[in-house]
Protein backbone atom coordinates (compact mmCIF):
# COMPACT_ATOMS: atom_id res chain seq x y z
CA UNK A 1 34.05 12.85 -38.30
CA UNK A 2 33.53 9.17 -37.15
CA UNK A 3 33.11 6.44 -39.57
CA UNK A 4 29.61 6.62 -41.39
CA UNK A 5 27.60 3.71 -39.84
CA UNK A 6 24.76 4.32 -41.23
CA UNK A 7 23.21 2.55 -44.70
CA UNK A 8 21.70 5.33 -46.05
CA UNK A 9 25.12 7.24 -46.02
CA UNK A 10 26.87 4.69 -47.70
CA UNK A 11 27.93 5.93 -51.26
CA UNK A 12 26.17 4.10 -54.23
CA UNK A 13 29.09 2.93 -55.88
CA UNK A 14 29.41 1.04 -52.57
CA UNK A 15 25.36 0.02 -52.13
CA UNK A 16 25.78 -2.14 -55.89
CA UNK A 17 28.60 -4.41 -54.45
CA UNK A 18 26.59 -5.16 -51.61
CA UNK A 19 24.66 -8.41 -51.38
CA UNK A 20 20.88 -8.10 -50.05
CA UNK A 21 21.25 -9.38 -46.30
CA UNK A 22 24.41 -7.51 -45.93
CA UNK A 23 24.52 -4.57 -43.28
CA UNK A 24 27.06 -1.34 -43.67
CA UNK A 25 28.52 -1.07 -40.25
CA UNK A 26 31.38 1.19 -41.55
CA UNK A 27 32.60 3.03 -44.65
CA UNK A 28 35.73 5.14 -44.66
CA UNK A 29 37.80 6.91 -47.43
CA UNK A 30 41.79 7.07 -47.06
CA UNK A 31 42.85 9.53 -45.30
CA UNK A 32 44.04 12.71 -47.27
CA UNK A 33 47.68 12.24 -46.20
CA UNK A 34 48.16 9.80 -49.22
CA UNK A 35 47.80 12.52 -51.30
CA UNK A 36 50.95 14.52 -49.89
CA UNK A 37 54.05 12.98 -51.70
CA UNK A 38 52.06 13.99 -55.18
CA UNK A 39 51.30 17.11 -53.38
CA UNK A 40 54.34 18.13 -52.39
CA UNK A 41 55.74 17.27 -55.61
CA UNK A 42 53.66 19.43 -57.88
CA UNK A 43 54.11 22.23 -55.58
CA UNK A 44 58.03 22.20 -55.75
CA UNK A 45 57.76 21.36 -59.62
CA UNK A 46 56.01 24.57 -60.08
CA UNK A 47 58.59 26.61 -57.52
CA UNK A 48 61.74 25.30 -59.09
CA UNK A 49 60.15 25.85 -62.70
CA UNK A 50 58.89 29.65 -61.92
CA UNK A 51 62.83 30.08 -60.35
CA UNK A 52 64.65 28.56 -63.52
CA UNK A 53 61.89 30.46 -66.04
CA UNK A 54 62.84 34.01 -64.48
CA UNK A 55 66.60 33.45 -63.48
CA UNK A 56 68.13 31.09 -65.98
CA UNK A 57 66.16 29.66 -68.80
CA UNK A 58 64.58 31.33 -71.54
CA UNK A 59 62.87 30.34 -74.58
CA UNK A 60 62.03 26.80 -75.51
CA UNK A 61 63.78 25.34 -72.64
CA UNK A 62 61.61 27.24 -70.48
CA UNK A 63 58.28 25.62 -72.27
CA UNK A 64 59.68 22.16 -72.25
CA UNK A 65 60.21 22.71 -68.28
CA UNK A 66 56.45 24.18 -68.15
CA UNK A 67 55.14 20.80 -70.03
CA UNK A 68 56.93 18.74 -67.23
CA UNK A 69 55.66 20.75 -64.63
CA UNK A 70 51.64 20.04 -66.34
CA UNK A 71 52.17 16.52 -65.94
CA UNK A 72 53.24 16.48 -62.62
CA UNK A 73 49.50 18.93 -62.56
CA UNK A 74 47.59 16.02 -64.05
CA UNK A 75 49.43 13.31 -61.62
CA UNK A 76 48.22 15.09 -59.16
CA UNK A 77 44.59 15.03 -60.52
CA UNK A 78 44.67 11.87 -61.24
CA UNK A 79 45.28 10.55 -58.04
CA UNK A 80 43.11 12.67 -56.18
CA UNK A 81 40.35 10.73 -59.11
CA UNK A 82 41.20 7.74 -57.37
CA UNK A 83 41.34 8.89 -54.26
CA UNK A 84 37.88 10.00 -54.15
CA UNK A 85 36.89 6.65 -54.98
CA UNK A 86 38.26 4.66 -52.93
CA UNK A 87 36.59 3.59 -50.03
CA UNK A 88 37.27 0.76 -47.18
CA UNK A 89 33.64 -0.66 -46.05
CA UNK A 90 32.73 -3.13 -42.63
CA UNK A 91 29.76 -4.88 -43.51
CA UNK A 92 28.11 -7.72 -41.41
CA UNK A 93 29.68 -10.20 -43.71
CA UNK A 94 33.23 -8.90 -45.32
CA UNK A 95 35.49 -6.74 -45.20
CA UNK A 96 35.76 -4.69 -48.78
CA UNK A 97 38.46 -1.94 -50.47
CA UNK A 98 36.79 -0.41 -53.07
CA UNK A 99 39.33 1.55 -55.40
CA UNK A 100 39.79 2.88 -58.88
CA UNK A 101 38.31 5.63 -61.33
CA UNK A 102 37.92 4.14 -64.94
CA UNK A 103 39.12 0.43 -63.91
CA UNK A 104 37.09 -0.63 -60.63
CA UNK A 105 39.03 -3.23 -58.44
CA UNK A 106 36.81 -4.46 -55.23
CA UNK A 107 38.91 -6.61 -53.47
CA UNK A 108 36.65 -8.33 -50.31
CA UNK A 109 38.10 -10.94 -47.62
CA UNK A 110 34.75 -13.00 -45.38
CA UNK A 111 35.06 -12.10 -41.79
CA UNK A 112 34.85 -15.81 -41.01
CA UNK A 113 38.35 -16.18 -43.09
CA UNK A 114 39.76 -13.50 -40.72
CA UNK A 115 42.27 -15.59 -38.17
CA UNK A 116 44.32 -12.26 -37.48
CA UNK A 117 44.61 -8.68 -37.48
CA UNK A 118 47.49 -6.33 -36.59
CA UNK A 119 47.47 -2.52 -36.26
CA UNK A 120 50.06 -0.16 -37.01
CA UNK A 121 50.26 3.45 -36.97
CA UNK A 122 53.88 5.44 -38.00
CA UNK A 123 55.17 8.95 -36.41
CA UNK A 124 53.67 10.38 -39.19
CA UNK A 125 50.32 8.67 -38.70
CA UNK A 126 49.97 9.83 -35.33
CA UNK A 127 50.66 13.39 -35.49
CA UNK A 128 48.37 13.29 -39.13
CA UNK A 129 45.67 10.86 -37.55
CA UNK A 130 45.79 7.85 -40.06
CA UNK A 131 46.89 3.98 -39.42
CA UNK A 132 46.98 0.53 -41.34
CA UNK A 133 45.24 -2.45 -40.77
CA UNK A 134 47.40 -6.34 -41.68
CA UNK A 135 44.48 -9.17 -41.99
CA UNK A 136 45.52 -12.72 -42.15
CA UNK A 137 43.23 -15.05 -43.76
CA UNK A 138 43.59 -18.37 -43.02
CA UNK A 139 46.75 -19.90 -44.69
CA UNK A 140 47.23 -17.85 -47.73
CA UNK A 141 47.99 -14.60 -48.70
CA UNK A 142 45.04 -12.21 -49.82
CA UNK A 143 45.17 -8.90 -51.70
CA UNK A 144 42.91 -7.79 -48.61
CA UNK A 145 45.96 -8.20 -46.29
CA UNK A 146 47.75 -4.72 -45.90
CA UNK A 147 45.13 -1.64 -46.07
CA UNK A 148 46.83 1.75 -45.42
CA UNK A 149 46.28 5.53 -44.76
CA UNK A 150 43.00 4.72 -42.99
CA UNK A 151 41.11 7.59 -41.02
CA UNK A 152 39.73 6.38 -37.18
CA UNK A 153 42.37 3.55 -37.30
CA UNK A 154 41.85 2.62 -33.21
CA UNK A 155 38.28 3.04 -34.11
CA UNK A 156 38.15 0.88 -36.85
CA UNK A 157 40.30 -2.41 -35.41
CA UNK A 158 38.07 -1.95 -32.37
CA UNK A 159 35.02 -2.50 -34.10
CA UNK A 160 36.48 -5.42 -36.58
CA UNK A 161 38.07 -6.85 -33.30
CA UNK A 162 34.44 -6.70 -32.00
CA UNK A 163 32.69 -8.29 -34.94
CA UNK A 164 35.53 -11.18 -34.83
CA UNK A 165 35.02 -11.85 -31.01
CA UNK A 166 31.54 -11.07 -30.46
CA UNK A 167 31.29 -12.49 -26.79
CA UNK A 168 34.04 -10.81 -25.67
CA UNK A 169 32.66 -7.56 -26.69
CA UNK A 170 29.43 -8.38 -24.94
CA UNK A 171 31.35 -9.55 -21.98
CA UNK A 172 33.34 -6.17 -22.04
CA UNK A 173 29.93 -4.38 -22.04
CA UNK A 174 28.32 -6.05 -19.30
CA UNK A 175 31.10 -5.66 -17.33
CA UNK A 176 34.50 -6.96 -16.21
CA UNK A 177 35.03 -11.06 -17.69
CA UNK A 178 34.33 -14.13 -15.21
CA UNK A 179 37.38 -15.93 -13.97
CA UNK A 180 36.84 -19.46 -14.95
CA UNK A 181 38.58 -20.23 -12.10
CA UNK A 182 36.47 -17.62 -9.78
CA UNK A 183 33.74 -19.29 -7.33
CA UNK A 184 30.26 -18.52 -8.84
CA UNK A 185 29.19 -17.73 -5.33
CA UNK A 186 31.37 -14.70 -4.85
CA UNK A 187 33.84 -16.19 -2.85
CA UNK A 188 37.71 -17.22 -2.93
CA UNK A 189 38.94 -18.39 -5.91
CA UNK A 190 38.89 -22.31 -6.08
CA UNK A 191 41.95 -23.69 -7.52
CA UNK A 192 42.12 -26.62 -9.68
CA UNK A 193 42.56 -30.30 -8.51
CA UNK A 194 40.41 -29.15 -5.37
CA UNK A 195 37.61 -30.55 -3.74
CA UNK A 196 35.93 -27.73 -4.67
CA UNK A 197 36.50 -27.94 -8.36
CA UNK A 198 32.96 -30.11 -9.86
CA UNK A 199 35.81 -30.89 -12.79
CA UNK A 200 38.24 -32.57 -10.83
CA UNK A 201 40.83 -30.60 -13.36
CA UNK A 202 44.23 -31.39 -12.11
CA UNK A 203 46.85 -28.46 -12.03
CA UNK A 204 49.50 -28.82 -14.72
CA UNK A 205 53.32 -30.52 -12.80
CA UNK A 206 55.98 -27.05 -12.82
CA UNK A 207 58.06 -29.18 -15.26
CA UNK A 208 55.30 -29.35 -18.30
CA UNK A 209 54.61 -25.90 -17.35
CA UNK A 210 58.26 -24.67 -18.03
CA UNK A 211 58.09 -26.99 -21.33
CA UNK A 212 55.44 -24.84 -22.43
């Protein structure tokens, strides 16, 4: 499933941190692989404590291994709490990560403050379908900046990439971009320092040009 874009599907612990002229454009939930270390953990706590029970322990050392293996249980259900909690929302206006069960943290970053954004995506996230998103704010560090194990990654830095650069998305929809260089008429390209050229823009000597 696609990230919801619709209002009315946003959760309501997301609606109350919205302000009034904001817009929902996206709202995901991490994806489930954050769960697996925990997972996999609980799972071979209780193998290696149902092997030691029947073959070697006995007795109270087999309780006190049983007790372990209840709070690796309760880890487990205590992060999957969190994780059903935790959401990362678009809006017209920010970018917010929602996250917490008993202590709520919503951590926002303005999308004017956004100067970049880098995607990454593992081995692992490819073959499970989740990425990460790295936002730079504009000269400091932000507790916005790395968001991982998101669902619809490509999807998701896309649209953000969209909202950031707004005429180059419409450009891209209208069709291919102008050449500022182009001739409006159709023709060859005029180059610049030419008659042609209504700026008189002089072309740049070859030694500036290797400087920079």
């Amino acid at each position: 499933m696609p990230p919801s874009s619709s209002p009315s599907a946003s959760p309501a612990a997301i609606n109350k941190y919205l302000l009034p002229r904001e817009v929902v454009v996206a709202t995901v939930r991490q994806h489930p692989a954050v769960l697996i270390p925990a997972s996999a953990l609980t799972l071979g706590g209780l193998l290696l404590a149902g092997i030691l029970s029947a073959t070697v322990l006995h007795g109270i050392p087999a309780e006190v291994l049983w007790v372990a293996w209840l709070v690796l249980l309760l880890r487990l259900v205590w992060k999957v709490m969190n994780w059903s909690v935790d959401y990362f929302v678009v809006t017209s206006e920010r970018l917010l990560h929602v996250t917490g069960f008993l202590t709520r943290n919503v951590n926002m970053m303005p999308l004017p403050k956004v100067v970049d954004m880098s995607f990454k995506r593992s081995f692992a996230g490819r073959l499970l379908g989740y990425g990460g998103l790295i936002v730079e704010s504009a000269g400091q560090d932000h507790v916005l900046r790395n968001v991982e194990f998101l669902p619809y990654p490509e999807q998701l830095y896309l649209l953000i990439c969209g909202m950031l650069f707004p005429s180059s998305a419409d450009d891209m929809e209208n069709g291919e971009p102008q050449d500022p260089w182009g001739d409006p008429d159709g023709d060859q390209p005029r180059m610049p320092g030419s008659d042609d050229d209504p700026l008189g823009r002089q072309p740049r000597p070859p030694a500036l040009a290797d400087e920079f």
